[in-house]
Protein backbone atom coordinates (compact mmCIF):
# COMPACT_ATOMS: atom_id res chain seq x y z
CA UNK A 1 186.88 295.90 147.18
CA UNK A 2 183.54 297.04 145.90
CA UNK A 3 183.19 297.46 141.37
CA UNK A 4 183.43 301.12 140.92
CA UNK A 5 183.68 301.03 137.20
CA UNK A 6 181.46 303.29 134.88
CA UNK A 7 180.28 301.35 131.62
CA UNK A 8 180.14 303.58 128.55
CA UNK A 9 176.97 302.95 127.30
CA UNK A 10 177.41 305.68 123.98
CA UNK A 11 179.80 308.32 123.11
CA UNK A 12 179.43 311.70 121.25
CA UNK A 13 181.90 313.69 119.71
CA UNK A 14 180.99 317.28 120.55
CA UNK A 15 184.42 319.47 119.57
CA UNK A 16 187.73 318.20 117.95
CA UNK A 17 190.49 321.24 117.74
CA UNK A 18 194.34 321.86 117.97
CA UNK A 19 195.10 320.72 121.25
CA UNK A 20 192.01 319.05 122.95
CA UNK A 21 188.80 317.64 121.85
CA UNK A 22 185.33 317.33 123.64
CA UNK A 23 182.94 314.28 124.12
CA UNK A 24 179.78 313.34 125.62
CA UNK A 25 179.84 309.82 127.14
CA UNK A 26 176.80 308.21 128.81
CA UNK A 27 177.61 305.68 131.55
CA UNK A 28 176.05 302.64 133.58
CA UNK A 29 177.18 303.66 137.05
CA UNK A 30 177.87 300.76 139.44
CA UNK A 31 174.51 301.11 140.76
CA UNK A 32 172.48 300.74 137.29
CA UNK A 33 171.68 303.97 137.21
CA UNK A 34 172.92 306.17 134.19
CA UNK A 35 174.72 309.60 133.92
CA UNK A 36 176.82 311.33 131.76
CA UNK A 37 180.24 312.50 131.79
CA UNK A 38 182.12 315.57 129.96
CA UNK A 39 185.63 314.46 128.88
CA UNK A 40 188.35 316.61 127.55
CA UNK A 41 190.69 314.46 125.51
CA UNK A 42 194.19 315.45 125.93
CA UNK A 43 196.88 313.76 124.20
CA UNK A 44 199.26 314.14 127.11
CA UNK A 45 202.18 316.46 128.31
CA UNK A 46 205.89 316.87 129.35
CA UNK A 47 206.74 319.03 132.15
CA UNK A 48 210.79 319.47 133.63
CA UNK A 49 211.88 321.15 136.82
CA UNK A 50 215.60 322.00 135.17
CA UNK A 51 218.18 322.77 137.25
CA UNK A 52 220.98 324.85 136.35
CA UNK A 53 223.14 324.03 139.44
CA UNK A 54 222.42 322.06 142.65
CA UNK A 55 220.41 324.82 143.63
CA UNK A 56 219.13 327.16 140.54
CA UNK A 57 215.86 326.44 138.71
CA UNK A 58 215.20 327.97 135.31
CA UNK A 59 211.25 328.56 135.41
CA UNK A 60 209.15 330.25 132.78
CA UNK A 61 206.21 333.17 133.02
CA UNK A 62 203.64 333.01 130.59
CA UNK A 63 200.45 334.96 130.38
CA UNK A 64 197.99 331.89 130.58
CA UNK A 65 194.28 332.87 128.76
CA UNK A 66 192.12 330.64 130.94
CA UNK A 67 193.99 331.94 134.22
CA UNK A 68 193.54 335.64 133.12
CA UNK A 69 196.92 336.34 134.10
CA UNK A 70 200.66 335.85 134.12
CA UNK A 71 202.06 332.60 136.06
CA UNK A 72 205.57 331.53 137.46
CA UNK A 73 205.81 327.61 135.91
CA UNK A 74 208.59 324.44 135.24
CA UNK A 75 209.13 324.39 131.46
CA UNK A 76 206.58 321.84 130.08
CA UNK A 77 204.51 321.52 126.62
CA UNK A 78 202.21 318.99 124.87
CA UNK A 79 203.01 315.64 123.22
CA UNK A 80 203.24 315.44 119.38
CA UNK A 81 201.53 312.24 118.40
CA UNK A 82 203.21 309.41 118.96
CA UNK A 83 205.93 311.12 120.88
CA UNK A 84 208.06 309.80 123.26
CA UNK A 85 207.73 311.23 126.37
CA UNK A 86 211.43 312.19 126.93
CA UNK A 87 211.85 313.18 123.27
CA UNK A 88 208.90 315.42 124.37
CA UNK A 89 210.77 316.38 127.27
CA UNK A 90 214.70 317.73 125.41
CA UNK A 91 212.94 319.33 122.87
CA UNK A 92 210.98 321.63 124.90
CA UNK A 93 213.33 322.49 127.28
CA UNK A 94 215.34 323.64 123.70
CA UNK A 95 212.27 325.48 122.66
CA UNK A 96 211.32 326.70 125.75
CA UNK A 97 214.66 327.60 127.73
CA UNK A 98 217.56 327.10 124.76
CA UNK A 99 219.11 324.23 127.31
CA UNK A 100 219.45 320.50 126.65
CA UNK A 101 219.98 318.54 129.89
CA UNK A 102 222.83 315.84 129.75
CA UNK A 103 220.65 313.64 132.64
CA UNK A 104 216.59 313.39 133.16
CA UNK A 105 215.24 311.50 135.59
CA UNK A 106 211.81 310.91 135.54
CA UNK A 107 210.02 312.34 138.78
CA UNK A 108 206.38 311.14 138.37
CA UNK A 109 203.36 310.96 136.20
CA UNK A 110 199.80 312.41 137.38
CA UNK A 111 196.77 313.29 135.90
CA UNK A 112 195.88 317.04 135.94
CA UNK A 113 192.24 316.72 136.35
CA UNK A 114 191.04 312.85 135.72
CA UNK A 115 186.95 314.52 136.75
CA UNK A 116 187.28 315.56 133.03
CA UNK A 117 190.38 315.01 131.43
CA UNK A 118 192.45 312.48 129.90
CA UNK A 119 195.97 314.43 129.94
CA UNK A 120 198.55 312.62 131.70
CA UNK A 121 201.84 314.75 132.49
CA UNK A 122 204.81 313.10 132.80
CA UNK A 123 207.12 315.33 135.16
CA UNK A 124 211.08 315.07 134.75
CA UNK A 125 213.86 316.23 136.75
CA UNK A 126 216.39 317.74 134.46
CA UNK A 127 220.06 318.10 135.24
CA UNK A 128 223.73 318.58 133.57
CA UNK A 129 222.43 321.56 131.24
CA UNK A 130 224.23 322.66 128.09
CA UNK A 131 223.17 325.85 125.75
CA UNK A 132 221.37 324.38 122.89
CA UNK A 133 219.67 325.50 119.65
CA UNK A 134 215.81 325.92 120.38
CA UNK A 135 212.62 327.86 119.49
CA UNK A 136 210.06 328.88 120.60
CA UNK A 137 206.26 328.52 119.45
CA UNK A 138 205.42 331.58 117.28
CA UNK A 139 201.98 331.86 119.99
CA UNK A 140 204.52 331.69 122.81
CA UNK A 141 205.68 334.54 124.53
CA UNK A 142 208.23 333.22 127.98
CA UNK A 143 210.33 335.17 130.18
CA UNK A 144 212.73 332.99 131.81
CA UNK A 145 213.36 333.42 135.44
CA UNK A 146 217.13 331.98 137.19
CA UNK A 147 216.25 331.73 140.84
CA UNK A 148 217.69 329.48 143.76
CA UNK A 149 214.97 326.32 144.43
CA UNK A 150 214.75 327.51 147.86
CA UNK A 151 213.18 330.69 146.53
CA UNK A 152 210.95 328.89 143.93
CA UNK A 153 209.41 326.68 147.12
CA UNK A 154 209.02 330.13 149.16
CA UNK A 155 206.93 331.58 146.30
CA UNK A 156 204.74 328.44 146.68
CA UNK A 157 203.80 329.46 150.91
CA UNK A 158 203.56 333.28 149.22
CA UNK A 159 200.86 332.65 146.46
CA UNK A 160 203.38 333.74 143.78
CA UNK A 161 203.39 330.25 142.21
CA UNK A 162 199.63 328.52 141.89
CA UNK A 163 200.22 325.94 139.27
CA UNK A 164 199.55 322.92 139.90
CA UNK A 165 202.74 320.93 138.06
CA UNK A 166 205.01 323.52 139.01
CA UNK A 167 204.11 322.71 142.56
CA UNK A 168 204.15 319.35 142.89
CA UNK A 169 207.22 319.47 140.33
CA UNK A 170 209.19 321.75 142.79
CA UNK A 171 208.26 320.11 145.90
CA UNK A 172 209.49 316.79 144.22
CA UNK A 173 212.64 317.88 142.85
CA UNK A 174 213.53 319.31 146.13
CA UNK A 175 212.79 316.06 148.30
CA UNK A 176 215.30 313.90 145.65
CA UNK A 177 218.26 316.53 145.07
CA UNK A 178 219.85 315.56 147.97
CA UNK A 179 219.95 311.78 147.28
CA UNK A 180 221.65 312.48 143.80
């Protein structure tokens, strides 16, 4: 199998905020040749397909800013330093849906967009829900939408759902609910 590894040859820190930060790294490609990479640190993410039933899904719309636009998503939110990633994952389904789930099972992890990104989302299946105390992020404004799964996976063939996590989430939780 052929060395494929970039060497990081000298970093620059270019933009640290709130929830990502921005750096400049120059690389040795495998060839010798150099380049340079743009790399969007990301501290990582939750995201939960919770099921109310068997067959109902609890999603979430949110206006997104960088989508220009409202989209149909699983619950999910960003890691608190040091979190755990299932600590992550019960408190914001409480902030974000007001449920606690008395089972997760952990779907999958994947990388959003590795080209440029270090987030890693860790993707949950979450079952047995119970009302809970929860709330939301004062910049947060959800609308919760109850709908069978079946009519969640439609909306993915119909355009109506177009993220990325919610997709692959979906598609995941509805390949394993019939083994549980």
């Amino acid at each position: 199998m052929p060395n494929l590894e970039e060497i990081v040859t000298s970093s620059k820190r270019l933009y640290d905020g709130k929830i990502i930060n921005l750096r400049l790294d120059t690389v040795r490609m495998p060839d010798g040749r150099m380049s340079q990479r743009e790399i969007v640190e990301h501290r990582g993410a939750v995201a939960m397909v919770p099921m109310l039933d068997k067959n109902t899904v609890i999603l979430v719309r949110q206006y997104r800013r960088a989508a220009a636009g409202s989209l149909l998503e699983i619950p999910a939110g960003t890691r608190d330093p040091q979190e755990e990633v299932e600590i992550c994952a019960r408190r914001e389904l409480a902030e974000e849906i007001k449920y606690a789930p008395g089972r997760m099972i952990k779907l999958f992890e994947s990388f959003v967009a590795p080209g440029y990104s270090t987030e890693l989302i860790h993707t949950f299946l979450a079952l047995d829900l119970t009302p809970t105390e929860g709330h939301t992020d004062e910049d947060e404004f959800l609308e919760l939408v109850t709908l069978p799964l079946s009519e969640a996976i439609a909306k993915i063939g119909t355009g109506e759902i177009i993220d990325s996590k919610t997709i692959s989430g979906l598609l995941f939780a509805e390949r394993l609910l019939p083994t549980l």
